[in-house]
C-alpha atoms as a PDB file:
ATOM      1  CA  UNK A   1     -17.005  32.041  -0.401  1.00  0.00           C
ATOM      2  CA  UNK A   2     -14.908  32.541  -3.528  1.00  0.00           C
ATOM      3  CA  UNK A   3     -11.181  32.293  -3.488  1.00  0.00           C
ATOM      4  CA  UNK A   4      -7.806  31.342  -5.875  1.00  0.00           C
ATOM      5  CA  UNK A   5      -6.608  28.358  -4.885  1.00  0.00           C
ATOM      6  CA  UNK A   6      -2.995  26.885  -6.773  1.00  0.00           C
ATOM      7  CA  UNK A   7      -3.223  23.057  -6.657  1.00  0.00           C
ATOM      8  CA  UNK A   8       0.321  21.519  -7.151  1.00  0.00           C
ATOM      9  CA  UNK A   9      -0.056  18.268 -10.184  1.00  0.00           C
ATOM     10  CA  UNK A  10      -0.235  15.995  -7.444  1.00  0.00           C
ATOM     11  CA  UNK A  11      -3.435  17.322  -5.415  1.00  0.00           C
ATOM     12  CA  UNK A  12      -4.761  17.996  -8.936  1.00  0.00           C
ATOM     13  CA  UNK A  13      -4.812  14.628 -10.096  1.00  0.00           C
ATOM     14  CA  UNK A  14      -7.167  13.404  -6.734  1.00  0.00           C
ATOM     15  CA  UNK A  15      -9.243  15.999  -7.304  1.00  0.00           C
ATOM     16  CA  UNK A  16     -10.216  15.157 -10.936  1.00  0.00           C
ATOM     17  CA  UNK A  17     -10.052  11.308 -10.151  1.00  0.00           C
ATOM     18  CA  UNK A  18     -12.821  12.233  -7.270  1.00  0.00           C
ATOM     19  CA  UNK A  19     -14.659  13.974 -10.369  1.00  0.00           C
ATOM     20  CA  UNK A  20     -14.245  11.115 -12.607  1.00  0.00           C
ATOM     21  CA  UNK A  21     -14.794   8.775 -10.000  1.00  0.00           C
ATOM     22  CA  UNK A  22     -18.001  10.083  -8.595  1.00  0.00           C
ATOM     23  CA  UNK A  23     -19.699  12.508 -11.148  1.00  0.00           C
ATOM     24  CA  UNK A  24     -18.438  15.664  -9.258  1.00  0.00           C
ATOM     25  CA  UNK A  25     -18.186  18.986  -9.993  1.00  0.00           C
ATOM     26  CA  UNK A  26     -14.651  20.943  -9.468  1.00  0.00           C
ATOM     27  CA  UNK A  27     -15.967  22.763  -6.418  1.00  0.00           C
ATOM     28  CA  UNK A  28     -17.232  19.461  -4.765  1.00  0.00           C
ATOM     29  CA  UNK A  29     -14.438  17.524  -5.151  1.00  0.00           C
ATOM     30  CA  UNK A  30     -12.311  20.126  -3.617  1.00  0.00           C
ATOM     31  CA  UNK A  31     -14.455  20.359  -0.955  1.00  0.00           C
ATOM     32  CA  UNK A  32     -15.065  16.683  -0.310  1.00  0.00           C
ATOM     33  CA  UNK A  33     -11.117  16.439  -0.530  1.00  0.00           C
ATOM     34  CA  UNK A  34     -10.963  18.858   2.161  1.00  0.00           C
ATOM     35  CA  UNK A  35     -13.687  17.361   4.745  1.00  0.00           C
ATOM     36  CA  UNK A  36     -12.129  14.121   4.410  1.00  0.00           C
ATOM     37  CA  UNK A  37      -8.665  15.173   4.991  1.00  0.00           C
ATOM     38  CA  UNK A  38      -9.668  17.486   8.420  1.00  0.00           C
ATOM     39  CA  UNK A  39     -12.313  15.093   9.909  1.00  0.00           C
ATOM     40  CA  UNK A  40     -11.699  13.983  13.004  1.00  0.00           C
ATOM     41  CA  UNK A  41     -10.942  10.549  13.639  1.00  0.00           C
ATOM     42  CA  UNK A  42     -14.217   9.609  15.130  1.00  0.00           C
ATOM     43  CA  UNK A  43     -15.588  10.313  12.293  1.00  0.00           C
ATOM     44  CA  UNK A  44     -12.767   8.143   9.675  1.00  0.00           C
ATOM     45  CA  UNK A  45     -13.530   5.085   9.115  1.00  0.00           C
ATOM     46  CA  UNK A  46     -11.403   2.395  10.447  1.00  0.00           C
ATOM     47  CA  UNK A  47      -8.982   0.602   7.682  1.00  0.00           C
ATOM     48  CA  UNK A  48      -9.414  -3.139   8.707  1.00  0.00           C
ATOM     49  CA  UNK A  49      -7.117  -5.911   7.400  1.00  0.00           C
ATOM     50  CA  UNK A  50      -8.749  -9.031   6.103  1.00  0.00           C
ATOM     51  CA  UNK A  51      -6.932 -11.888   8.005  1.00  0.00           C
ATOM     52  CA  UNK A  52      -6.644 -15.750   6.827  1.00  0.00           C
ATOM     53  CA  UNK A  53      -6.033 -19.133   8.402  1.00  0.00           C
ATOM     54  CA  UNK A  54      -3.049 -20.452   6.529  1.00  0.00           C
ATOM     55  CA  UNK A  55      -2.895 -23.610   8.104  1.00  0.00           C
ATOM     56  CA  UNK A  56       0.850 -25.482   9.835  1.00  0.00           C
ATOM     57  CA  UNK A  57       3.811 -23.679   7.978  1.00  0.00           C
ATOM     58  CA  UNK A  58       5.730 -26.361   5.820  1.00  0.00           C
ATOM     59  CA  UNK A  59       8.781 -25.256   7.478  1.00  0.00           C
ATOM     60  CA  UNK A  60       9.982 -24.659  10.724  1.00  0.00           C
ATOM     61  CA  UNK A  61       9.543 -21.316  10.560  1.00  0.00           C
ATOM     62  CA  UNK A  62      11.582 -20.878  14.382  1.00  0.00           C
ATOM     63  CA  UNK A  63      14.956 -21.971  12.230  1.00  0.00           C
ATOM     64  CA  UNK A  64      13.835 -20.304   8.840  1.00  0.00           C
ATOM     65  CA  UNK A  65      17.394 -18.565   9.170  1.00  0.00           C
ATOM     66  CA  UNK A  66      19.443 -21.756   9.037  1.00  0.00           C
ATOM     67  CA  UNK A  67      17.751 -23.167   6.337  1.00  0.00           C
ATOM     68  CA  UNK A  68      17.886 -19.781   4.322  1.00  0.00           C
ATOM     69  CA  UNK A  69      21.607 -20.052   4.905  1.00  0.00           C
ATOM     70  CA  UNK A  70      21.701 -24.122   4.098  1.00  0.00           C
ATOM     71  CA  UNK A  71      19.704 -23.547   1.002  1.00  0.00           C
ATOM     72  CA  UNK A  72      22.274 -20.297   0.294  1.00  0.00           C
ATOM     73  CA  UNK A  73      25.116 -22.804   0.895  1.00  0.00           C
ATOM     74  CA  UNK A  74      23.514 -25.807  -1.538  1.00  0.00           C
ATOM     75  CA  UNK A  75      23.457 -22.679  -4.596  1.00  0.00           C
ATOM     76  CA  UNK A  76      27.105 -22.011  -3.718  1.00  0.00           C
ATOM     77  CA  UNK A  77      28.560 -24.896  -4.213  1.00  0.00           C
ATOM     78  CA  UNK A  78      26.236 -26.186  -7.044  1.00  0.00           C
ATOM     79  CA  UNK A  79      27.531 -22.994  -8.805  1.00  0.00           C
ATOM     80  CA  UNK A  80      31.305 -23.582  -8.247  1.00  0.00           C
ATOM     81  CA  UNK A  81      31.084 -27.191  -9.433  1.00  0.00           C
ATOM     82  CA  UNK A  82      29.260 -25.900 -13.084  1.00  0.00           C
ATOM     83  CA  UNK A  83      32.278 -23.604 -13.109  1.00  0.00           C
ATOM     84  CA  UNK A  84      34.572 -26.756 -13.405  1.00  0.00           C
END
């Protein structure tokens, strides 16, 4: 089927980066665009977030607020004594 279709900049620019990207033609990055944005999400693949062991924090991390406002406190006064 042939129709007009006015892409705002934005939707523009994914369409020719899917072009560039993949070696595309207009027409089948629009419709690529399109499948990908309507398919159901059996069919999406899941985004999956790598995960690492970071060992023992070097903190406490259960009074990370006190020490914030200790370390705030130690600036504070370091900076009023360089005033004198």
């Amino acid at each position: 089927m042939r129709t007009t279709v006015t892409l705002e900049p934005d939707t523009d620019a994914i369409v020719r980066r899917l072009m560039r990207e993949r070696g595309l033609t207009f027409k089948q990055a629009v419709n690529e665009a399109i499948r990908a944005g309507t398919a159901s999400p059996a069919r999406r693949r899941a985004f999956r977030t790598r995960t690492f062991d970071m060992g023992q924090p070097a903190l406490p991390l259960d009074k990370a607020l006190q020490l914030a406002g200790e370390l705030e406190d130690e600036e504070l006064i370091r900076r009023l004594a360089a005033r004198k």
